[in-house]
Every structure is written in structure tokens, then in C-alpha cells.
C-alpha atoms as a PDB file:
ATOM      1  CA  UNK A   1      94.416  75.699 114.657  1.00  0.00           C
ATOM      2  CA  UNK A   2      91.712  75.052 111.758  1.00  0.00           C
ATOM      3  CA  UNK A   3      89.896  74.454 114.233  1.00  0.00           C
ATOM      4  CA  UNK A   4      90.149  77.581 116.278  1.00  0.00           C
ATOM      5  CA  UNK A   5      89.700  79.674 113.473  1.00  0.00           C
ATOM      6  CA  UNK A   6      86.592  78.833 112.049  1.00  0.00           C
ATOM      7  CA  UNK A   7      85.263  79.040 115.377  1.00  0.00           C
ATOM      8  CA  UNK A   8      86.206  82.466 116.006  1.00  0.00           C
ATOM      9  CA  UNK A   9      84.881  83.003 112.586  1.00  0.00           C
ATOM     10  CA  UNK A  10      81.389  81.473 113.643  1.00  0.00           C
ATOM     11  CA  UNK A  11      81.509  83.522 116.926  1.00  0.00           C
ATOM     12  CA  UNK A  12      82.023  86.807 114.570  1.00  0.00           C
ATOM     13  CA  UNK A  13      79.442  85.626 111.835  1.00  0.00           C
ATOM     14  CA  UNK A  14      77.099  85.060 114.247  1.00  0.00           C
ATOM     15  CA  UNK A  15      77.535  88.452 116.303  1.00  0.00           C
ATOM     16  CA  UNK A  16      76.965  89.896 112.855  1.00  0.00           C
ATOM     17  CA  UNK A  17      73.981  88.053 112.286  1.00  0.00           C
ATOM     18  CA  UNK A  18      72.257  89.358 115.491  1.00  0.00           C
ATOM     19  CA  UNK A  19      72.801  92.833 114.669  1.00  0.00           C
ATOM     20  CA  UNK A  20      70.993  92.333 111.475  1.00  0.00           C
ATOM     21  CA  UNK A  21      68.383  90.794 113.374  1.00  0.00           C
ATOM     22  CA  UNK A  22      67.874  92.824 116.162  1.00  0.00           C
ATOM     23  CA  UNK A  23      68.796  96.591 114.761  1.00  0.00           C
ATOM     24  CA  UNK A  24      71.719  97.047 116.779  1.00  0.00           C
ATOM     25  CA  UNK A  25      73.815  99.526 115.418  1.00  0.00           C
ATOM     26  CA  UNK A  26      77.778  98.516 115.161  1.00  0.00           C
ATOM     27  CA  UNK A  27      79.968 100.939 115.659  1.00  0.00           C
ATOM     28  CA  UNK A  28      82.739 102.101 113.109  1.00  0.00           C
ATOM     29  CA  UNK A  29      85.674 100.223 113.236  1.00  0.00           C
ATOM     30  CA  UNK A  30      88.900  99.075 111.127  1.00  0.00           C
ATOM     31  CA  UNK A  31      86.947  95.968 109.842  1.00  0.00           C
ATOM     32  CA  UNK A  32      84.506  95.489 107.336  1.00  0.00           C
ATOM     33  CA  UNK A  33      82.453  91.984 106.746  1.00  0.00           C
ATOM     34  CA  UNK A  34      81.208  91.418 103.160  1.00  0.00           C
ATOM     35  CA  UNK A  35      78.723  88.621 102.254  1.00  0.00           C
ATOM     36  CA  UNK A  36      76.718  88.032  99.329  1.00  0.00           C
ATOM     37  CA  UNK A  37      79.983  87.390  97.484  1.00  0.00           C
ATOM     38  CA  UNK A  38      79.665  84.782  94.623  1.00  0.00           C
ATOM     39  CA  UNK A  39      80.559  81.209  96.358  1.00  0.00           C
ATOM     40  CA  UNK A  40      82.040  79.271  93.296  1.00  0.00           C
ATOM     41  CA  UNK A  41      85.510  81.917  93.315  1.00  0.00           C
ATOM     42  CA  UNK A  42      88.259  79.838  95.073  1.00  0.00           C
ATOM     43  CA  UNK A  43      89.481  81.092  98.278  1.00  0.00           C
ATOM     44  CA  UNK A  44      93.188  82.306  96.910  1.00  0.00           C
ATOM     45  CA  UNK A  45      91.366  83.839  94.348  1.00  0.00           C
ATOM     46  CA  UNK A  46      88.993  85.870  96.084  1.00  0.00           C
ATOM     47  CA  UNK A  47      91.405  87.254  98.219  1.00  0.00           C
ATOM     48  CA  UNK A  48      93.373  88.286  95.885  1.00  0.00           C
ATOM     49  CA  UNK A  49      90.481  90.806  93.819  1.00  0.00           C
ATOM     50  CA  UNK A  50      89.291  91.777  97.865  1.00  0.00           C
ATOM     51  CA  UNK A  51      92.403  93.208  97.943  1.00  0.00           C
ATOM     52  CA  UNK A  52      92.740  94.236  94.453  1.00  0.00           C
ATOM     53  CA  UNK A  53      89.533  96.520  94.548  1.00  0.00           C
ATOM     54  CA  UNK A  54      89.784  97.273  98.530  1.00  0.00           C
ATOM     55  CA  UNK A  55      93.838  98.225  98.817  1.00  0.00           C
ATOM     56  CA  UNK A  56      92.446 102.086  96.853  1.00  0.00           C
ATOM     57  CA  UNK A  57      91.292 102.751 100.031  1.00  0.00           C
ATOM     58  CA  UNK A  58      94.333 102.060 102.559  1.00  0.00           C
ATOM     59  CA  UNK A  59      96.707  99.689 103.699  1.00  0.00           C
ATOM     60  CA  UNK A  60      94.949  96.076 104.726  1.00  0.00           C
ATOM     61  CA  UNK A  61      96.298  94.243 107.257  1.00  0.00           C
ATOM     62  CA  UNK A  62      94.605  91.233 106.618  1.00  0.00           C
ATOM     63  CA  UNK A  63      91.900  89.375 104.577  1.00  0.00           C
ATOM     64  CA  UNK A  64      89.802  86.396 105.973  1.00  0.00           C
ATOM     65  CA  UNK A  65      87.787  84.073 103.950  1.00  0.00           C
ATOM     66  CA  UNK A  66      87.176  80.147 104.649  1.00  0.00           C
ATOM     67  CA  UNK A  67      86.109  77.342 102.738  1.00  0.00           C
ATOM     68  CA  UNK A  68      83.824  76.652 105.372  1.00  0.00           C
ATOM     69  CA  UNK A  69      79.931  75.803 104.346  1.00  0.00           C
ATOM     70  CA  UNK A  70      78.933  78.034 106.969  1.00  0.00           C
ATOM     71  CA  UNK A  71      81.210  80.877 105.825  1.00  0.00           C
ATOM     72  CA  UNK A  72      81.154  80.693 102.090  1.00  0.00           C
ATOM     73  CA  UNK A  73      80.156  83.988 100.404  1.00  0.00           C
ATOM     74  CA  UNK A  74      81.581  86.200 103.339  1.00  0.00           C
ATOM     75  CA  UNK A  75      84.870  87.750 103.687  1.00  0.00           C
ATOM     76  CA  UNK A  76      86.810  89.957 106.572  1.00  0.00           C
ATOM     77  CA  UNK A  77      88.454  92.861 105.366  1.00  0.00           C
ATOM     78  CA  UNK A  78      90.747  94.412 107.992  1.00  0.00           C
ATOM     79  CA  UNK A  79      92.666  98.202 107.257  1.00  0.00           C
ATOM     80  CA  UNK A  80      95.021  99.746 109.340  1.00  0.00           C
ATOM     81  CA  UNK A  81      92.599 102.140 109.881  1.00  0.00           C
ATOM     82  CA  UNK A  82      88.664 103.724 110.473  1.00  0.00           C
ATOM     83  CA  UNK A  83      88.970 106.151 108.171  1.00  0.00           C
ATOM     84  CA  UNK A  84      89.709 103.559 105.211  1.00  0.00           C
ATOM     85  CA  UNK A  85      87.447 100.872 106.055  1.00  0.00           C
ATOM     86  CA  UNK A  86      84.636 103.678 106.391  1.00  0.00           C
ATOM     87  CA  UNK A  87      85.562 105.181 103.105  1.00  0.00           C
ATOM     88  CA  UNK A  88      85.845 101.473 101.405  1.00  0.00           C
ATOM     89  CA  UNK A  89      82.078 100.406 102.708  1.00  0.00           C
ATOM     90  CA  UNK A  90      80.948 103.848 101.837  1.00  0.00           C
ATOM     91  CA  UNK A  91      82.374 103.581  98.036  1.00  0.00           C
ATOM     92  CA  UNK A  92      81.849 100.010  97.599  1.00  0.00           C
ATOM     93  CA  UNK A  93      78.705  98.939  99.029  1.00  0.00           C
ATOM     94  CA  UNK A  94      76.530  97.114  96.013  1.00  0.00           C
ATOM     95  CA  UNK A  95      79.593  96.973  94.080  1.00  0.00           C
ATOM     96  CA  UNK A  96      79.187  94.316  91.253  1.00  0.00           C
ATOM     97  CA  UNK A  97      81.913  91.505  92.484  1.00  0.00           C
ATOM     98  CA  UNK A  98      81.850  88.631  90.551  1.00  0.00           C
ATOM     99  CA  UNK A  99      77.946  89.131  89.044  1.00  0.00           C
ATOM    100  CA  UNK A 100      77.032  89.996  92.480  1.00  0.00           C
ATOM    101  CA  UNK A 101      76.079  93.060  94.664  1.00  0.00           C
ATOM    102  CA  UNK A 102      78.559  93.465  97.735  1.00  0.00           C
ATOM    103  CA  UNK A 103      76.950  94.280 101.119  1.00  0.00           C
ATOM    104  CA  UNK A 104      79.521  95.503 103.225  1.00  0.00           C
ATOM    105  CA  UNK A 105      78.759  97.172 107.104  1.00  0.00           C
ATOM    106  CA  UNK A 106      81.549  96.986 110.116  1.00  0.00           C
ATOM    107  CA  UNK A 107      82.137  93.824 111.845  1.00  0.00           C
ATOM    108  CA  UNK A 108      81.134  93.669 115.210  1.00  0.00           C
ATOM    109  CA  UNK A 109      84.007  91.503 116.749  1.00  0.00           C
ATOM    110  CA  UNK A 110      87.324  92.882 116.893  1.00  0.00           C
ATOM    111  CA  UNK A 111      90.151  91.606 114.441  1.00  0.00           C
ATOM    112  CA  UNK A 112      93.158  89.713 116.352  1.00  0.00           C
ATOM    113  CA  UNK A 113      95.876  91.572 114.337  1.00  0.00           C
ATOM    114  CA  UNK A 114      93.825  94.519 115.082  1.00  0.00           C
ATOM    115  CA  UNK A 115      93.498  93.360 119.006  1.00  0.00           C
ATOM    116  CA  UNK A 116      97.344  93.118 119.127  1.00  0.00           C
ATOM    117  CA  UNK A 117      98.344  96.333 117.406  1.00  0.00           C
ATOM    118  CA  UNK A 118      96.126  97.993 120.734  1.00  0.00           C
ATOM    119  CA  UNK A 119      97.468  95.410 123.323  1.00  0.00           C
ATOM    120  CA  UNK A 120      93.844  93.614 123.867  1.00  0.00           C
ATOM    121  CA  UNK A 121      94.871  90.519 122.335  1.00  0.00           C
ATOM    122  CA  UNK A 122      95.267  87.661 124.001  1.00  0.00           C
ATOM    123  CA  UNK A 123      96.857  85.049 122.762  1.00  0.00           C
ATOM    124  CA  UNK A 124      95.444  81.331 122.372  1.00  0.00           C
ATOM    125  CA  UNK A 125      97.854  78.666 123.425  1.00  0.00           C
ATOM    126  CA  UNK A 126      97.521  76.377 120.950  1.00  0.00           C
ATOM    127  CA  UNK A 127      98.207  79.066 118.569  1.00  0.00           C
ATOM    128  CA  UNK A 128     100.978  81.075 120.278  1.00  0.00           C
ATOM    129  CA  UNK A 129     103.917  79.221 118.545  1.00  0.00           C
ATOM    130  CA  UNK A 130     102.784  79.254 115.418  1.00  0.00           C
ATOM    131  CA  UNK A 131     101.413  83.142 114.905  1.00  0.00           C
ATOM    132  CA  UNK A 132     105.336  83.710 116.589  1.00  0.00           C
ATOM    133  CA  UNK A 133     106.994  81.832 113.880  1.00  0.00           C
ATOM    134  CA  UNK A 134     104.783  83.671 111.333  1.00  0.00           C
ATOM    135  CA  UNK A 135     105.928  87.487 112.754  1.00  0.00           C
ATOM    136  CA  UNK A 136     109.365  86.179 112.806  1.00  0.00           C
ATOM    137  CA  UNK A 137     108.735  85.521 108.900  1.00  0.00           C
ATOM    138  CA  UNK A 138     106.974  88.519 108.113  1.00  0.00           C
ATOM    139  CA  UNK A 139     109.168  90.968 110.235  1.00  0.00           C
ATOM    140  CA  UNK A 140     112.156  89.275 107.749  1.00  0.00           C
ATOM    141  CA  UNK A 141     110.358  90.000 104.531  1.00  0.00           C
ATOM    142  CA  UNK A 142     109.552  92.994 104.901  1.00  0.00           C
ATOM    143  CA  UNK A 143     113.002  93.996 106.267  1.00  0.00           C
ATOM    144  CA  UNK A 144     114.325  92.474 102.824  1.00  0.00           C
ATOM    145  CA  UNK A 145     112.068  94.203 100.935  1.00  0.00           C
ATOM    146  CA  UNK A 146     112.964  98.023 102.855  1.00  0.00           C
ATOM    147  CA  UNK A 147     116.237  97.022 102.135  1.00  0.00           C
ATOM    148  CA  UNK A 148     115.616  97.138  98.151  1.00  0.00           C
ATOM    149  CA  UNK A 149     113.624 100.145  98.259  1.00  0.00           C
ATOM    150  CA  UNK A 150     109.636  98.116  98.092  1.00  0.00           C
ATOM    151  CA  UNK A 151     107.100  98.704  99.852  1.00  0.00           C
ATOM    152  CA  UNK A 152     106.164  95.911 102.698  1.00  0.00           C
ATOM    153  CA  UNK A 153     102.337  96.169 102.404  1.00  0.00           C
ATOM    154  CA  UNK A 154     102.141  95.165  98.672  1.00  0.00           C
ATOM    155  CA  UNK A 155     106.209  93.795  97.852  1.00  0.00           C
ATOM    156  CA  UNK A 156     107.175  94.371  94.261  1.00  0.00           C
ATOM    157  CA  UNK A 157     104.976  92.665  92.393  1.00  0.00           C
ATOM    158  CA  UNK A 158     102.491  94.815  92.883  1.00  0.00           C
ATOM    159  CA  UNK A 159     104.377  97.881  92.805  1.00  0.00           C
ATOM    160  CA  UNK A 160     105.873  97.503  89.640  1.00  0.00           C
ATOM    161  CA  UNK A 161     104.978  98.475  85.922  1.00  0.00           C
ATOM    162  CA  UNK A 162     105.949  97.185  82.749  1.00  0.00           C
ATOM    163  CA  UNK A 163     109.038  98.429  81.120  1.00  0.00           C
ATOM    164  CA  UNK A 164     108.312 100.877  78.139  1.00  0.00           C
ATOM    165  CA  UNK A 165     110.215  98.686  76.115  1.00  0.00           C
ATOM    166  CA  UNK A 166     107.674  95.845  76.895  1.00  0.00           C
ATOM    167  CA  UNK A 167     104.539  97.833  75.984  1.00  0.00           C
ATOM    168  CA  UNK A 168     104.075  97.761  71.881  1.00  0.00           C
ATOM    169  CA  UNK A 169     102.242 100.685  71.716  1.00  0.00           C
ATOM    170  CA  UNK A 170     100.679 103.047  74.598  1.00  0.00           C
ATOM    171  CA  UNK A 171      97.422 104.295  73.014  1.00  0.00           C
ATOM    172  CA  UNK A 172      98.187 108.466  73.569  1.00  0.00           C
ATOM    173  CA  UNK A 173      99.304 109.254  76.873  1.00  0.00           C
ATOM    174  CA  UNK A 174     100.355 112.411  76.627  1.00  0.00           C
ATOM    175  CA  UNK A 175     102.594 112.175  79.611  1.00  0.00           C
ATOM    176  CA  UNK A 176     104.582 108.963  78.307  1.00  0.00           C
ATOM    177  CA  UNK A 177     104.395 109.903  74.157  1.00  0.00           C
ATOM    178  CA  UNK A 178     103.678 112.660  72.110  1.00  0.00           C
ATOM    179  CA  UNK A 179     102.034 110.659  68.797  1.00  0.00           C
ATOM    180  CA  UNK A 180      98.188 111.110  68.672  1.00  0.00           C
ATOM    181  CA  UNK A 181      95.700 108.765  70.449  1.00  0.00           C
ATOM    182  CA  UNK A 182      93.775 106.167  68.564  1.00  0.00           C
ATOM    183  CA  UNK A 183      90.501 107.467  67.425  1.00  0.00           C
ATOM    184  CA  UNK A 184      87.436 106.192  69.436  1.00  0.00           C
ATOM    185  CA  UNK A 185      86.135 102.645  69.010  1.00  0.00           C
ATOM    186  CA  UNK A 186      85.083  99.760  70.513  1.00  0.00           C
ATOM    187  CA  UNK A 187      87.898  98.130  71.816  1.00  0.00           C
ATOM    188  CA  UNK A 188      89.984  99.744  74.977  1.00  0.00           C
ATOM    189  CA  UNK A 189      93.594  99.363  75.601  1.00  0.00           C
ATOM    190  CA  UNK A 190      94.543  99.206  79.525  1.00  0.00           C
ATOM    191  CA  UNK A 191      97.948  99.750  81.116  1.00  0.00           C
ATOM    192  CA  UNK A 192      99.621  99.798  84.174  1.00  0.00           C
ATOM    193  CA  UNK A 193      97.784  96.611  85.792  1.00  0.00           C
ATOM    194  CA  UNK A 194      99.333  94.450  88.387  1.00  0.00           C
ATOM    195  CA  UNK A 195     101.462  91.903  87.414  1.00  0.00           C
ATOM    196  CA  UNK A 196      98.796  89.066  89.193  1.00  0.00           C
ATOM    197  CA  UNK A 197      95.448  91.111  87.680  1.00  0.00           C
ATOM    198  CA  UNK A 198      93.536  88.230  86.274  1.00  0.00           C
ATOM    199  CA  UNK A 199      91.173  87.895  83.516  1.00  0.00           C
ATOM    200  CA  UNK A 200      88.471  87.113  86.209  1.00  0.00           C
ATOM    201  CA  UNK A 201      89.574  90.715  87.848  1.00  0.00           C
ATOM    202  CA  UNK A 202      89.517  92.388  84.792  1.00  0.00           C
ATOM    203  CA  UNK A 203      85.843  90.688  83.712  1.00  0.00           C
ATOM    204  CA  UNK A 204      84.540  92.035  87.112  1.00  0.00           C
ATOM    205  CA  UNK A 205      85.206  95.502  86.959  1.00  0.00           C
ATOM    206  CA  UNK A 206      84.416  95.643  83.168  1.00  0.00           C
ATOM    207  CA  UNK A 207      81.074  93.434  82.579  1.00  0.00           C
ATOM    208  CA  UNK A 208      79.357  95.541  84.682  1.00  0.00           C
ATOM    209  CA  UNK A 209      78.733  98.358  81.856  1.00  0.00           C
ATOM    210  CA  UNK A 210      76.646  97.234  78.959  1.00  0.00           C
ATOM    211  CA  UNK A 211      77.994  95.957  75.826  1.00  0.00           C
ATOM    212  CA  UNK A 212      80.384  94.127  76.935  1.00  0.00           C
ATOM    213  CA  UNK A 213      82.097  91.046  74.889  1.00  0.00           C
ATOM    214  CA  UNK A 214      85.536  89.876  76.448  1.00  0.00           C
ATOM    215  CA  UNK A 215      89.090  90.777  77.792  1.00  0.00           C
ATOM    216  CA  UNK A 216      91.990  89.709  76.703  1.00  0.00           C
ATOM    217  CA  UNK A 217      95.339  89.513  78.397  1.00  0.00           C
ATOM    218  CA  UNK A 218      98.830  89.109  76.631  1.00  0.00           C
ATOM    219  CA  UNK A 219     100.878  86.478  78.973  1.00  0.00           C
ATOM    220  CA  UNK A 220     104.479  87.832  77.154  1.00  0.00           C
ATOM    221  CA  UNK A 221     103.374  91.266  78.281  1.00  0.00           C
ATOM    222  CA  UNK A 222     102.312  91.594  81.898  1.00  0.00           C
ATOM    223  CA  UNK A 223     100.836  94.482  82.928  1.00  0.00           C
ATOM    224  CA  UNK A 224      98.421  95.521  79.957  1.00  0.00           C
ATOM    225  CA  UNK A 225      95.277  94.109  78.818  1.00  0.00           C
ATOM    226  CA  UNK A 226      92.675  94.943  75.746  1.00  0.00           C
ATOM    227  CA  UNK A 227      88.081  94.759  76.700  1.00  0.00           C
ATOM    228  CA  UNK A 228      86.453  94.832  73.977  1.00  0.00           C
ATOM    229  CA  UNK A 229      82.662  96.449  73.773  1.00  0.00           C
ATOM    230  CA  UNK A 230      79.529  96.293  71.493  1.00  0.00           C
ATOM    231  CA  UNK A 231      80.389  99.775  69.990  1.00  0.00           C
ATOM    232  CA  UNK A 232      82.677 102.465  70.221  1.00  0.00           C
ATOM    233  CA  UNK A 233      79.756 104.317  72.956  1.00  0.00           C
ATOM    234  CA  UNK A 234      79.353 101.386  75.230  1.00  0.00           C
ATOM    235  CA  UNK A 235      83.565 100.910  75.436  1.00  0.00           C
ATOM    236  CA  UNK A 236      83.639 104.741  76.232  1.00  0.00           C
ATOM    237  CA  UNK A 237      81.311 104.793  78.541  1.00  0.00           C
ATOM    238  CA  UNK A 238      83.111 102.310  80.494  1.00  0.00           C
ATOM    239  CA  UNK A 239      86.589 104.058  79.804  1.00  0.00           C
ATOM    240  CA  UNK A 240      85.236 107.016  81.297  1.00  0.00           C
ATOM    241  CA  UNK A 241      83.968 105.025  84.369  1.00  0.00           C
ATOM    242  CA  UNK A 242      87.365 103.158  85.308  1.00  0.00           C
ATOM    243  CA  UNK A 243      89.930 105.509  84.289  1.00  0.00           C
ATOM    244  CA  UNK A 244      91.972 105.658  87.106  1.00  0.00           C
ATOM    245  CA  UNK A 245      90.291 102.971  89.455  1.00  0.00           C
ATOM    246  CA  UNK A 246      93.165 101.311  91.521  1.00  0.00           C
ATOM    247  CA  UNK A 247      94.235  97.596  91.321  1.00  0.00           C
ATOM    248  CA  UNK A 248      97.060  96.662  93.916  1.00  0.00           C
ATOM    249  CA  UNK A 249      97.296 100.486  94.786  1.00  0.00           C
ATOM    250  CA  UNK A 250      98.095 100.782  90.395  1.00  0.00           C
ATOM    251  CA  UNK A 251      95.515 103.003  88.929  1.00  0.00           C
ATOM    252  CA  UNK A 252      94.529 101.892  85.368  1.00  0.00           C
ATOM    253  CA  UNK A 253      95.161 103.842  82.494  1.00  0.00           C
ATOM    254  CA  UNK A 254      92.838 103.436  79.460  1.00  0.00           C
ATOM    255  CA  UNK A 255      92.591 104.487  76.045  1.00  0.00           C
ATOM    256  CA  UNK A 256      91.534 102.974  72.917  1.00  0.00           C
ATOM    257  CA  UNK A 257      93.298 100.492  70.961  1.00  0.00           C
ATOM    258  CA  UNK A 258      95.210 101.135  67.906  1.00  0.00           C
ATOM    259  CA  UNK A 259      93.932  99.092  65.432  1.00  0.00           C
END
């Protein structure tokens, strides 16, 4: 099955690789290939912030990535469909991931998952049993999860925010608290992350805008992070830039610490 895969991932890489070479134009499509991504993030990881910083945009169906020599720095993003993969290459394209500029276009070879959702697919025998057993587990799931009221594509950890009674103090949301927010300064207060946002996540989307110094995440309190910044103009900047940008379809709320 390894096997298989990375050589339908060659065949696709290398279909991808003539276009760049030879100026033909792919056509829009439900999948986007990335390279230039920064080769020393582990595999698990890198899927997860893909999907992190690509989910904004639509429901994914699938992320590929291999460990693969040939294939390291390039990923397959796969939404249900054109509309969000056009508006996620659109948005996204030289986005700083990791310390380095995303390229994104369409991928030239068609996605399985998206080959069986239009009836194209056909199936390789060596992996028919196996991508059955998988649907049998999925289809389960994500009956388990309607039946508790969360949402397949994403399953509750990624739907879920903190508890108020979990969050010491919420830096002047209006909506949540009526005390005052904390005055400006350099150090920004974020809420309403993922449970699985990372420090590595977090670092990504935030180093990008000068000034930067560190984040911090509290492990008791999932959910809420602090960045700190040079000065109180370099952290606003930044606050201004992110407020609202979606992790795991939860879009960030910053103000500025209390101190």
C-alpha cells in the first residue's frame, strides 16, 4: 500500500512539475499542491497547521504529505469544493508557514476521495480492502459524533472552547464582560484557540510581524495563549492583523494582557 501511494504521489508531483516546465495552464479544481514548505516539521505535525490555517476556507476532505525524499516540502490539500480551494490559493499564496513562503497553484491529477465522490475512481486491488475497512470506520465516527450534536469534519476537539470558568481573565470583550480592556502594551492575550493549537502554530502566524519575542501557552488552560512583542506598536500591529484569523474553523480573539 506504501508502496502504491508514493507512487501515485510521484505520478502527481511529476504532472505538476511539467506544467511548471512547459506553461501549461491547470485548470481549477478542488485540490491545491503546496511546496516550498519547511522540510524539518514532522509529518503529523504539518498536517495538523495545513489544516489549521486551510479549514477558514471550507471543509477538507483530506491532507497528503509523505516522508518521502522525493516529496518532502510538498503537501496535497483537498476541499470539498472549487470555490474553497480557489479562495485558499488566492488568500494564502506566499503565506509565511514555518519561516517559509507557501506556493500554492491546483494540482493537476485528480484526488481519489475526490475521484470517488464523482464515480471516476477506480479502485486498486491491493488497496480495496483496506480503504473499505477505513469508510466502515469513518462512516461510524461520524455517526457517533451526529449523534452528540459535533460536527463530523472537525469532531469536538476542535469545536469546542474553554469554559468561562477556565479562562482567568478575558482581556475586554465586550460581548463576554463588561469591565474595561487592558490598556495597550506589548504583550497580547489570545482566546478561543483549538484545543491541539501548538506553540509551533501559534509562532507561525505570529513571527511573521516584527518585534516579535515568544508565545506562551498555559497547559492547565487549553484554549488561550499570551505573544509577547518588542513594544506595545509592534504587538498591535499584529493584533490588528490576526484578529479573527481561523484555527480549526475557531477564529482568534485578541486583546492585550492584563498585567
Amino acid at each position: 500500500m506504501a508502496l502504491l501511494e508514493r507512487k501515485d504521489m510521484a505520478e502527481v508531483n511529476n504532472n505538476i512539475n511539467n506544467n511548471s516546465s512547459t506553461g501549461t495552464e491547470v485548470s481549477s479544481n478542488m485540490t491545491i499542491y503546496i511546496n516550498n514548505l519547511n522540510e524539518k516539521i514532522k509529518i503529523d505535525e504539518l498536517k495538523k497547521a495545513l489544516h489549521a490555517v486551510f479549514s477558514q476556507f471550507g471543509k477538507i476532505l483530506e491532507i497528503l504529505a509523505f516522508k518521502t525524499l522525493k516529496h518532502k516540502g510538498q503537501a496535497w490539500v483537498v476541499f470539498e469544493d472549487v470555490q474553497s480551494a480557489s479562495n485558499a490559493m488566492r488568500q494564502m499564496q506566499s503565506f509565511p508557514f514555518y519561516d517559509k513562503p507557501m506556493r500554492i497553484q491546483y494540482a493537476k491529477t485528480k484526488s481519489d476521495i475526490v475521484a470517488k465522490a464523482d464515480g471516476t475512481f477506480v479502485p486498486r486491488e491491493k488497496r480495496r480492502r483496506h480503504e473499505e475497512k477505513g469508510k466502515k470506520k469513518k462512516d461510524q465516527h461520524d455517526t457517533n459524533q451526529v449523534g452528540v450534536g459535533l460536527t463530523p469534519a472537525y469532531g469536538s476537539t476542535y469545536v469546542t472552547t474553554p469554559p468561562l470558568s477556565q479562562i482567568p481573565y478575558l482581556g475586554g470583550v465586550k460581548s463576554m464582560v463588561p469591565e474595561a480592556p487592558a490598556p495597550p502594551n506589548n504583550i497580547l492575550f489570545i482566546q478561543n484557540l483549538p484545543n491541539e493549537t501548538t506553540t509551533m502554530m501559534l509562532q507561525m502566524l505570529f513571527q511573521q510581524y516584527a518585534g516579535f519575542k515568544e508565545v506562551r501557552m498555559v497547559e492547565t488552560k487549553p484554549g488561550i495563549a499570551f505573544v509577547e512583542y518588542g513594544d506595545e506598536m509592534q504587538s498591535t500591529v499584529a493584533m490588528h492583523a490576526l484578529q479573527g484569523f481561523k484555527l480549526q474553523q475557531n477564529s482568534m480573539l485578541i486583546t492585550y494582557a492584563k498585567k
